[in-house]
N, C-alpha and C. Protein backbone atom coordinates (compact mmCIF):
# COMPACT_ATOMS: atom_id res chain seq x y z
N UNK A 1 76.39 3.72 251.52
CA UNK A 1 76.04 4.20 250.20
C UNK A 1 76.71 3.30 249.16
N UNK A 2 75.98 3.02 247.87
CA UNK A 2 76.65 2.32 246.77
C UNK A 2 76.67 3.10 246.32
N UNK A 3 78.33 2.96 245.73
CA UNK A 3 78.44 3.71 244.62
C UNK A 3 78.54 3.33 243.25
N UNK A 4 78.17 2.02 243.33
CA UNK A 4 78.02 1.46 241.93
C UNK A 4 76.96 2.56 241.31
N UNK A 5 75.79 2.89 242.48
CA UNK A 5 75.19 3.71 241.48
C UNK A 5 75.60 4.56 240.73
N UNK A 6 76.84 5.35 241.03
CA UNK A 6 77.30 6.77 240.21
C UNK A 6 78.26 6.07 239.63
N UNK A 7 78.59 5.47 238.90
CA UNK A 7 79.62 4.81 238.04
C UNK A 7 78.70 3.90 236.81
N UNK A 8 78.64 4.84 235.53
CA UNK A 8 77.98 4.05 234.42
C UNK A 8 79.48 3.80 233.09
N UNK A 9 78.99 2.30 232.63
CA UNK A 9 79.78 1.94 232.02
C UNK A 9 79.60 2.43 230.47
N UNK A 10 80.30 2.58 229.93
CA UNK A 10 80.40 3.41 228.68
C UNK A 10 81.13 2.34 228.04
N UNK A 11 79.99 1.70 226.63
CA UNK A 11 81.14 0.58 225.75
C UNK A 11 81.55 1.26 224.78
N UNK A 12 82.45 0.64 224.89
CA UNK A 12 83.35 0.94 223.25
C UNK A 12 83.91 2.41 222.99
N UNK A 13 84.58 2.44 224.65
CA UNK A 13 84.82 3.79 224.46
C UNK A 13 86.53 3.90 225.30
N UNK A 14 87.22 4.20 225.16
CA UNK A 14 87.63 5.09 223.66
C UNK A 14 88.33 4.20 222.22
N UNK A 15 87.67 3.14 222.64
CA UNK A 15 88.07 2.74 221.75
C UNK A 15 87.23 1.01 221.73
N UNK A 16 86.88 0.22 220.47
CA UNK A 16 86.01 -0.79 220.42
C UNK A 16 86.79 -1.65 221.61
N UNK A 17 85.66 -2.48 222.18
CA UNK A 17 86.34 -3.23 223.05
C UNK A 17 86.40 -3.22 224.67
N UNK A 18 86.42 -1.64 224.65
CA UNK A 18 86.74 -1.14 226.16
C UNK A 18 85.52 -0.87 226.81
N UNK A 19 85.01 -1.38 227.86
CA UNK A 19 83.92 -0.63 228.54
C UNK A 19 84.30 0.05 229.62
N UNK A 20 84.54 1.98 229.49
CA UNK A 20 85.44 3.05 230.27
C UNK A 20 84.08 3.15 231.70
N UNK A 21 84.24 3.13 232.31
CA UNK A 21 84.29 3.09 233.82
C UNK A 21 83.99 4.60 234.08
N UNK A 22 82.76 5.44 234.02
CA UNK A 22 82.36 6.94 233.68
C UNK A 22 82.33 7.28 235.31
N UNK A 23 83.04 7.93 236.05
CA UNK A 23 83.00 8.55 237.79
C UNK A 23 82.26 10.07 237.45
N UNK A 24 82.03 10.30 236.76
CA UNK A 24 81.39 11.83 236.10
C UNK A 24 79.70 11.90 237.00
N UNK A 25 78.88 10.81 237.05
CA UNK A 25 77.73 11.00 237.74
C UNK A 25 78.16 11.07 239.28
N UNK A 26 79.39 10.46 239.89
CA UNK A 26 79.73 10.58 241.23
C UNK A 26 80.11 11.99 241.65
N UNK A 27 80.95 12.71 240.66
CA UNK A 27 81.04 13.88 240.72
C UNK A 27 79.57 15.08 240.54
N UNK A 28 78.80 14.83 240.00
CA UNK A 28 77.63 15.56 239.44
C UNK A 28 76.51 14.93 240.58
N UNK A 29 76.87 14.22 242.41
CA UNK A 29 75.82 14.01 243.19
C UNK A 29 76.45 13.86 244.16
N UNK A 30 76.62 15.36 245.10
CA UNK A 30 77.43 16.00 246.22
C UNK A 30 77.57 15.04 247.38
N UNK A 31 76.59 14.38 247.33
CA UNK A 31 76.74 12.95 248.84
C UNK A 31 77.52 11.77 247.90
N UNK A 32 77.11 11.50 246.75
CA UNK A 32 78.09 10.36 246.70
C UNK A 32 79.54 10.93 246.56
N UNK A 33 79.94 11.46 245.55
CA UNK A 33 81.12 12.72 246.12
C UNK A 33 81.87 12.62 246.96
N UNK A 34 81.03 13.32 248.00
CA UNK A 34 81.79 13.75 249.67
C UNK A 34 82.10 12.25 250.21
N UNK A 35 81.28 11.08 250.12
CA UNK A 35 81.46 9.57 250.67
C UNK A 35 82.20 9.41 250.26
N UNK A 36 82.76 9.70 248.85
CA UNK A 36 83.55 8.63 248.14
C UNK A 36 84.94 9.36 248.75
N UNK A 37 85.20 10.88 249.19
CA UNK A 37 86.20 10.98 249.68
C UNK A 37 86.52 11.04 250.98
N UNK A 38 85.16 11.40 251.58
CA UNK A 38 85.95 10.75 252.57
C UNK A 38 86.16 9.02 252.87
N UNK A 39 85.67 8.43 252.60
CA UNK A 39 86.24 6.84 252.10
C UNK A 39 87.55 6.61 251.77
N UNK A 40 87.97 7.33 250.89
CA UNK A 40 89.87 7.43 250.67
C UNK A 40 90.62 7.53 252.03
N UNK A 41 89.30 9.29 252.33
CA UNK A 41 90.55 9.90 253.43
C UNK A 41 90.76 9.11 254.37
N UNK A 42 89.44 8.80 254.81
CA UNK A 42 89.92 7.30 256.25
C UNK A 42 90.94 6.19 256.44
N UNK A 43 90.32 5.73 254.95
CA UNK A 43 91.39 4.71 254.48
C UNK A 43 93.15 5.28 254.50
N UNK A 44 93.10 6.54 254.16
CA UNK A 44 94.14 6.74 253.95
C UNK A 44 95.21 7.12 255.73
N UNK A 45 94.29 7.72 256.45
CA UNK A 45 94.42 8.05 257.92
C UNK A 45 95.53 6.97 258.72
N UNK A 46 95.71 5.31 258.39
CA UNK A 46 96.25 4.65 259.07
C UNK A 46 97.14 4.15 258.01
N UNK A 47 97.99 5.21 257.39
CA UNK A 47 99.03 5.27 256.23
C UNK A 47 99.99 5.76 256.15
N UNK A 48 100.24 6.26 257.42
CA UNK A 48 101.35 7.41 258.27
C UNK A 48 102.05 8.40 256.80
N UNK A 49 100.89 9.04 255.98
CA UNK A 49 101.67 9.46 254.67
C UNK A 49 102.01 11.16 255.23
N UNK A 50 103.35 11.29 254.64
CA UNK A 50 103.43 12.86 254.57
C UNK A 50 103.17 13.54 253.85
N UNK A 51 102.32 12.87 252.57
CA UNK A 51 102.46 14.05 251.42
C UNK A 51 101.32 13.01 250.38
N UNK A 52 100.29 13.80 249.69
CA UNK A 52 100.11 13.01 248.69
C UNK A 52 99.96 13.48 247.20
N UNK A 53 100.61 12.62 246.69
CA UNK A 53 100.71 12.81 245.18
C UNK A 53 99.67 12.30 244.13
N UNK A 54 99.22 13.23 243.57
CA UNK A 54 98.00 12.99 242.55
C UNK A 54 98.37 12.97 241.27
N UNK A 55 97.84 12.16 240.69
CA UNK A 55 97.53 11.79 239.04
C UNK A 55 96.83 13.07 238.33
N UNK A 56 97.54 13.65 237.06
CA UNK A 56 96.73 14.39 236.05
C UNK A 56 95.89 13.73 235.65
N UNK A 57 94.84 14.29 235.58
CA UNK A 57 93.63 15.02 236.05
C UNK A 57 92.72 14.98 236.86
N UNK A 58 91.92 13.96 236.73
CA UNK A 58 90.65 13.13 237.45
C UNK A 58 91.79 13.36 238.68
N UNK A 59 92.46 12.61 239.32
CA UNK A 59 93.17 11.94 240.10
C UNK A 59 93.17 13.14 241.65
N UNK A 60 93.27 14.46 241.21
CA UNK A 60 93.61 15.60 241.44
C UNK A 60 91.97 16.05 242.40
N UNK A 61 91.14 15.36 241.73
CA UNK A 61 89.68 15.90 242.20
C UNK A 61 89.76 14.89 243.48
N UNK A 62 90.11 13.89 243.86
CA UNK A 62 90.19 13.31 245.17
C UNK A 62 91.12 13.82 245.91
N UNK A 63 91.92 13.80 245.67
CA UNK A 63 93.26 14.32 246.15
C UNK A 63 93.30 15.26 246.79
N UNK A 64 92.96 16.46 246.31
CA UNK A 64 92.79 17.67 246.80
C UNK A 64 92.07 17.48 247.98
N UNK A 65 90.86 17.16 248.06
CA UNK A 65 89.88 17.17 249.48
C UNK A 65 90.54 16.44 250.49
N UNK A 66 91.36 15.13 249.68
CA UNK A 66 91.83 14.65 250.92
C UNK A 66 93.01 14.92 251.97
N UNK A 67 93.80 16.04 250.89
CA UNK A 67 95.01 16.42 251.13
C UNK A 67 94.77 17.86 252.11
N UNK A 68 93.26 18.17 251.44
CA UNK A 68 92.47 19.06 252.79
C UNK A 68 92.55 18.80 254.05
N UNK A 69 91.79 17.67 254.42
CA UNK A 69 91.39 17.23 255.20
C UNK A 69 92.39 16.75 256.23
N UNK A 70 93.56 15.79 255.73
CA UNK A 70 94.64 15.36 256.68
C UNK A 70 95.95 16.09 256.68
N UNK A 71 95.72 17.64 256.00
CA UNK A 71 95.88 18.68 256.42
C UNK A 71 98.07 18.08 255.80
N UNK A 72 97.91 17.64 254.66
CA UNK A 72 98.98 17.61 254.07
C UNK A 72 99.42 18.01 252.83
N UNK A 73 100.80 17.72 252.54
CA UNK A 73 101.18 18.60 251.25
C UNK A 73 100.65 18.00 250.24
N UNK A 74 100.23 18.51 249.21
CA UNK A 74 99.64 18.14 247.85
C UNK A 74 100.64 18.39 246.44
N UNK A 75 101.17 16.84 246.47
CA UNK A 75 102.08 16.89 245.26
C UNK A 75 101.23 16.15 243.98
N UNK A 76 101.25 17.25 242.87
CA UNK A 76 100.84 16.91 241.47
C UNK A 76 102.08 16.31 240.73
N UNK A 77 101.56 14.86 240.21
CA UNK A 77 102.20 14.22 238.97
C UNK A 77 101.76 14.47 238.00
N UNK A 78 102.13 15.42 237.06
CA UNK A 78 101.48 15.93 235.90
C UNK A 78 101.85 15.22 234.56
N UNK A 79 101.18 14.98 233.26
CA UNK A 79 101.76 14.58 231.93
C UNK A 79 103.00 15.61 231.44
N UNK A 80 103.30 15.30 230.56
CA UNK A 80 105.27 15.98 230.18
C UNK A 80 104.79 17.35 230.06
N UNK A 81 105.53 18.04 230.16
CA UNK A 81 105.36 19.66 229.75
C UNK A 81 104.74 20.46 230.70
N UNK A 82 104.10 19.87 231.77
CA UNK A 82 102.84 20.62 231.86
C UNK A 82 103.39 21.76 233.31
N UNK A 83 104.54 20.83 234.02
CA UNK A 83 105.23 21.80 235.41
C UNK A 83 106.15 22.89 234.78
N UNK A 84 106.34 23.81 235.91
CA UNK A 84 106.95 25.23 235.42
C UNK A 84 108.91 24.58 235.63
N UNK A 85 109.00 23.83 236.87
CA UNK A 85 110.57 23.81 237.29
C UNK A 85 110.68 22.81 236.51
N UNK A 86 112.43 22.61 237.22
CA UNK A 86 112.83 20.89 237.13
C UNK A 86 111.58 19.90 237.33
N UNK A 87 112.10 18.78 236.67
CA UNK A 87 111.11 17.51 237.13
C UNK A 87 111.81 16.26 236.73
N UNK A 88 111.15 15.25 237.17
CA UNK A 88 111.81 14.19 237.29
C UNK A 88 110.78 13.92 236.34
N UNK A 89 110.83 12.68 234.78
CA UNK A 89 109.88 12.00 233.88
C UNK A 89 109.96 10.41 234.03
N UNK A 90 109.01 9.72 234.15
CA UNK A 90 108.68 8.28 233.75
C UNK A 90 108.24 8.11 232.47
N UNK A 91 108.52 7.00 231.73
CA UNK A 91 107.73 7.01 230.57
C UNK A 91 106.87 4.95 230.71
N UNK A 92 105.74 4.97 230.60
CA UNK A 92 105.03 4.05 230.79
C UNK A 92 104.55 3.67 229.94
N UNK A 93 103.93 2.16 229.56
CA UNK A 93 103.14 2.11 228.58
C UNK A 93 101.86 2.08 229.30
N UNK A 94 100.78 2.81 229.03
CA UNK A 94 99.48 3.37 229.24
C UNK A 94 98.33 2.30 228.57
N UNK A 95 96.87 2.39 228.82
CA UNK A 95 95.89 1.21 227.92
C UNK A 95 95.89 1.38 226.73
N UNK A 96 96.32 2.88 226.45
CA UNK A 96 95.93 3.33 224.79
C UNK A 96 97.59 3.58 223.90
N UNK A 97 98.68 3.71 224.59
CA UNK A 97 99.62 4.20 224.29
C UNK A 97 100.63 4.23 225.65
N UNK A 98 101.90 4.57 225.05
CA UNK A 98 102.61 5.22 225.78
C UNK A 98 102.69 6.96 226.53
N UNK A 99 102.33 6.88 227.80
CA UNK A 99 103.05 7.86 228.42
C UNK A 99 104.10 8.53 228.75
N UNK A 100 104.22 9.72 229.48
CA UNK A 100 104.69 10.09 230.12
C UNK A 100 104.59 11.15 231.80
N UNK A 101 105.26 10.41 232.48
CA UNK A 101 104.34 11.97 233.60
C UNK A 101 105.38 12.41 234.33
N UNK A 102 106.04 13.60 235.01
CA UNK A 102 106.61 14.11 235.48
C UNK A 102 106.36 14.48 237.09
N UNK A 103 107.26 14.62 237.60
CA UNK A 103 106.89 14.97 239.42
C UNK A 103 107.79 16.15 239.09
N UNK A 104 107.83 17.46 240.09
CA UNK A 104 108.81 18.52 240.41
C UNK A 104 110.01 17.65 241.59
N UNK A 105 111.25 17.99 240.98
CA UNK A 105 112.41 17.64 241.52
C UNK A 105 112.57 18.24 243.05
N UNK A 106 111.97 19.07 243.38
CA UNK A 106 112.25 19.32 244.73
C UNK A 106 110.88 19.09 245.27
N UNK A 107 109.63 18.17 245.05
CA UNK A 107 108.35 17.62 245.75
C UNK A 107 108.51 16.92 246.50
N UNK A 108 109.68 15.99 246.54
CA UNK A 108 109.58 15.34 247.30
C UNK A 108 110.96 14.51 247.73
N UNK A 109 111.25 14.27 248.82
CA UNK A 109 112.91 14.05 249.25
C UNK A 109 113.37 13.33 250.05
N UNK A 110 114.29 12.86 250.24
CA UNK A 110 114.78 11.51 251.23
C UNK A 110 113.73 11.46 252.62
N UNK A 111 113.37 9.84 252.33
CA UNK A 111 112.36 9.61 253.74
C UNK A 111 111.27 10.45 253.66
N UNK A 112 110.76 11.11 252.42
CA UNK A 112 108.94 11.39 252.77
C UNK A 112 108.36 10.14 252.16
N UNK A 113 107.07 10.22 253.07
CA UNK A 113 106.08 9.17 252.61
C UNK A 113 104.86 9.48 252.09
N UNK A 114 104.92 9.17 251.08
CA UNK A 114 104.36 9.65 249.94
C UNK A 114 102.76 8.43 249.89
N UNK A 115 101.19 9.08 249.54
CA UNK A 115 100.10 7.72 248.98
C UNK A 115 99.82 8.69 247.91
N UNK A 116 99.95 7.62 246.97
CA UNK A 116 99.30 8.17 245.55
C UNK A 116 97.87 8.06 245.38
N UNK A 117 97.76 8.96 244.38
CA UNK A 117 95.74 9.00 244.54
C UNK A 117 95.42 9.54 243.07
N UNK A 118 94.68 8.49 242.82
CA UNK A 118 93.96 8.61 240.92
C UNK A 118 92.38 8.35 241.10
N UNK A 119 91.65 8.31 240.40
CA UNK A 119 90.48 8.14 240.05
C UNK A 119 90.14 6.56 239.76
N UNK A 120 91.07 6.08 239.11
CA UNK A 120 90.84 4.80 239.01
C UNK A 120 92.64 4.02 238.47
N UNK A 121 92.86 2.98 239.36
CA UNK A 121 93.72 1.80 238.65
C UNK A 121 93.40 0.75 237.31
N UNK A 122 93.98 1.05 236.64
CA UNK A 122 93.76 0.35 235.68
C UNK A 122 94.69 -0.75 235.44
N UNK A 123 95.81 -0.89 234.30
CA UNK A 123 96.58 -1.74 234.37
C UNK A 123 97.47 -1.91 235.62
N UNK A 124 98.00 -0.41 236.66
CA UNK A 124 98.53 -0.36 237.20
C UNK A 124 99.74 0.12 237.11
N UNK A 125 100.27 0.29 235.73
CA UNK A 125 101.51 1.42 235.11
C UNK A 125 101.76 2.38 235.88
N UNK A 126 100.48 3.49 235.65
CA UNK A 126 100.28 5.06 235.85
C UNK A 126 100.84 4.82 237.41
N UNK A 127 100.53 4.18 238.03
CA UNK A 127 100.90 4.14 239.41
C UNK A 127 102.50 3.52 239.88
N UNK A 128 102.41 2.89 239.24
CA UNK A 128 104.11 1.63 239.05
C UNK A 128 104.74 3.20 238.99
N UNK A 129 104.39 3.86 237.82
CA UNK A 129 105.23 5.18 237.39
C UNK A 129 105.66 6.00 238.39
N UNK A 130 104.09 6.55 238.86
CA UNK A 130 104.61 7.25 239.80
C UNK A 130 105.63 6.75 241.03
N UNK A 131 105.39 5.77 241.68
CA UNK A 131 106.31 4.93 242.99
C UNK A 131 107.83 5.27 242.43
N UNK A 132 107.50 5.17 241.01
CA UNK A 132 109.62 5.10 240.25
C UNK A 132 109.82 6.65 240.86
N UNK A 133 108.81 7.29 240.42
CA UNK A 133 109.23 9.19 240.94
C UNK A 133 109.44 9.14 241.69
N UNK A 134 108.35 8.88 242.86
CA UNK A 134 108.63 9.07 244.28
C UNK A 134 110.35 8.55 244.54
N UNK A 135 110.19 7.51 244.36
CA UNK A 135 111.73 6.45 244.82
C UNK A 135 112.75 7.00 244.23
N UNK A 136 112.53 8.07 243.26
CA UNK A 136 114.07 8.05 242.39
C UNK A 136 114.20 9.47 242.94
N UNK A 137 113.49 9.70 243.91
CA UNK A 137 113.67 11.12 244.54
C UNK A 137 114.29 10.93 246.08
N UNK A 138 113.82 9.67 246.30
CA UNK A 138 114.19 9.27 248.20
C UNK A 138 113.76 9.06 248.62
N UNK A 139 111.79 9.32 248.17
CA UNK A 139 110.53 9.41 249.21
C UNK A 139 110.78 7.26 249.02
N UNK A 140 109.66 7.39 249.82
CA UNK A 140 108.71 6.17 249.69
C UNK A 140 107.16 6.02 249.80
N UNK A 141 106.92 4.84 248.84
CA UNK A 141 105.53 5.60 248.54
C UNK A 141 104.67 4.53 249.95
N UNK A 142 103.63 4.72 250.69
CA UNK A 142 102.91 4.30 251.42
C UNK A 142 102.08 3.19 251.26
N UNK A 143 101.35 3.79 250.01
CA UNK A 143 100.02 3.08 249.29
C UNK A 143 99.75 3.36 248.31
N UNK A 144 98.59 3.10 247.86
CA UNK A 144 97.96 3.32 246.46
C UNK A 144 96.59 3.76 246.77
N UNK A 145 96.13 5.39 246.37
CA UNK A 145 94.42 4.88 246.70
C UNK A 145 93.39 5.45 245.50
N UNK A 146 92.95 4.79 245.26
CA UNK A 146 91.50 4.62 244.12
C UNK A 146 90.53 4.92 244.20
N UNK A 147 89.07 5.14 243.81
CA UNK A 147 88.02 4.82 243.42
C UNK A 147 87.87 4.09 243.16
N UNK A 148 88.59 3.55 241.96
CA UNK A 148 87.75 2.48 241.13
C UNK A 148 89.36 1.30 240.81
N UNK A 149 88.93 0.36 241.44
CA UNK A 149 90.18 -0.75 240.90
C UNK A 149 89.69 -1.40 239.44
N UNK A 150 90.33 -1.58 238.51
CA UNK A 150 89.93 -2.65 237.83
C UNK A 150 90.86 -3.66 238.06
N UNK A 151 90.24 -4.91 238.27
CA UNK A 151 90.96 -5.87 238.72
C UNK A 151 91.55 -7.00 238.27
N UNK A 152 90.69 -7.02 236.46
CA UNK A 152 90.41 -7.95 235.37
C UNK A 152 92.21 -7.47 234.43
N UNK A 153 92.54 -6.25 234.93
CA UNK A 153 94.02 -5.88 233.89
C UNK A 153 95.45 -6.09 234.62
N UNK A 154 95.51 -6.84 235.67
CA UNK A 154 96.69 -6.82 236.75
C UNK A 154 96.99 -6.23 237.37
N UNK A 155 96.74 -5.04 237.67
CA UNK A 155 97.43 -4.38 238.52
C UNK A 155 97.95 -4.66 239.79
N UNK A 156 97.41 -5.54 240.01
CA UNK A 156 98.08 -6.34 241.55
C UNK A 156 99.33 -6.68 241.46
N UNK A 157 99.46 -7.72 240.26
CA UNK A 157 100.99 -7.93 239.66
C UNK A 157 102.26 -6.77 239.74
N UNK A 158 101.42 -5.26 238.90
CA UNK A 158 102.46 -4.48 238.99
C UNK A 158 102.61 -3.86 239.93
N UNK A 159 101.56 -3.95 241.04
CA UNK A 159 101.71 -3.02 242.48
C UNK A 159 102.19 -3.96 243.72
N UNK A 160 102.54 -5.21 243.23
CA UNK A 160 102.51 -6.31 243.99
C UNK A 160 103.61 -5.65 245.29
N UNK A 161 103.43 -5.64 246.69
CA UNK A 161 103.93 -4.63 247.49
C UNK A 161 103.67 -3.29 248.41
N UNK A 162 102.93 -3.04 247.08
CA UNK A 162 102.26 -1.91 247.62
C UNK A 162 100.95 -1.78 248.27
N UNK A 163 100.40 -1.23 249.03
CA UNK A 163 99.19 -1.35 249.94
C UNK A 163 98.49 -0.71 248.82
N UNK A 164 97.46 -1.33 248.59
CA UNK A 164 96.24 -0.62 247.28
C UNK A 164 94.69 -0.85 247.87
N UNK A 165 94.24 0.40 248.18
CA UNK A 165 93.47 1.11 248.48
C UNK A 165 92.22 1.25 247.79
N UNK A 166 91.08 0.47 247.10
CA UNK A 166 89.95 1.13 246.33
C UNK A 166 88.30 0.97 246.72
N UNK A 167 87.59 1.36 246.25
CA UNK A 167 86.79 1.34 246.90
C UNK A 167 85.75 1.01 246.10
N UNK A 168 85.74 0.59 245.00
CA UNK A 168 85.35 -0.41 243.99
C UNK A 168 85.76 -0.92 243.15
N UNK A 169 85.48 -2.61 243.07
CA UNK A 169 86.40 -3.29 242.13
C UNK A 169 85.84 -3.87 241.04
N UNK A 170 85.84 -3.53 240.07
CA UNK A 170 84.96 -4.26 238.78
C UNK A 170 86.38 -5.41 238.18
């Protein structure tokens, strides 16, 4: 299956300049969908991960099925504010601004192995970020896995190390 088909480019959005990378028709057509995760999950299968940690929001809609499926714990990296406990914060610079995202302080702990999972890599920050959580907790992170790489903003540079995972690269 291509999934270029369910991925339409949107210019000048959110801002002049940018052409945003829309996964919204992949979600809204149940076979490309289900391919596209299980595509992660496989990928993800020979990653010996114990746990995987998802990106607010989008990030969370892969994640979940896959964290179904290989029948592991599902840790959310959420933006500031948004967890009830302790948490650990990164602050990143993001395409539009500066971030921030938080992990829960007891998610994750010496020697788990942690693959992160977003919707799409972009510069490669959001992810750099999370690996600092994971690591400043004990875990280690496995991999990186995607949908959508963009490949034109570095992220290789900032993941340089890390096993990165996508399954389309514009």
């Amino acid at each position: 299956m291509d999934l270029n088909e369910y991925v339409t480019a949107v210019p000048d959005f959110p801002i002049d300049g940018v052409s945003f990378k829309d996964i919204t028709p992949m979600l809204s057509h149940p076979e490309a969908f289900a391919y596209s995760v299980d595509q992660l999950t496989e990928s993800a299968r020979g990653m010996d991960a114990g746990s995987i940690a998802a990106f607010d929001a989008r990030g969370f809609l892969w994640a979940a099925p896959m964290a179904y499926a290989l029948r592991l714990p599902l840790v959310p990296i959420r933006k500031a504010g948004k967890l009830p406990r302790a948490t650990a914060a990164e602050t990143y610079q993001g395409e539009y601004g500066a971030e921030t995202v938080e992990l829960h302080t007891d998610a994750v702990g010496a020697g788990d192995r942690v693959l992160l999972v977003d919707d799409v890599i972009a510069t490669g920050e959001s992810m750099r970020a999370g690996a600092r959580l994971v690591e400043g907790l004990g875990g280690t992170v496995v991999g990186c896995a995607a949908v959508i790489e963009l490949t034109y903003l570095g992220a290789q540079q900032k993941l340089d190390g890390l096993p990165v995972v996508s399954l389309l690269r514009y």
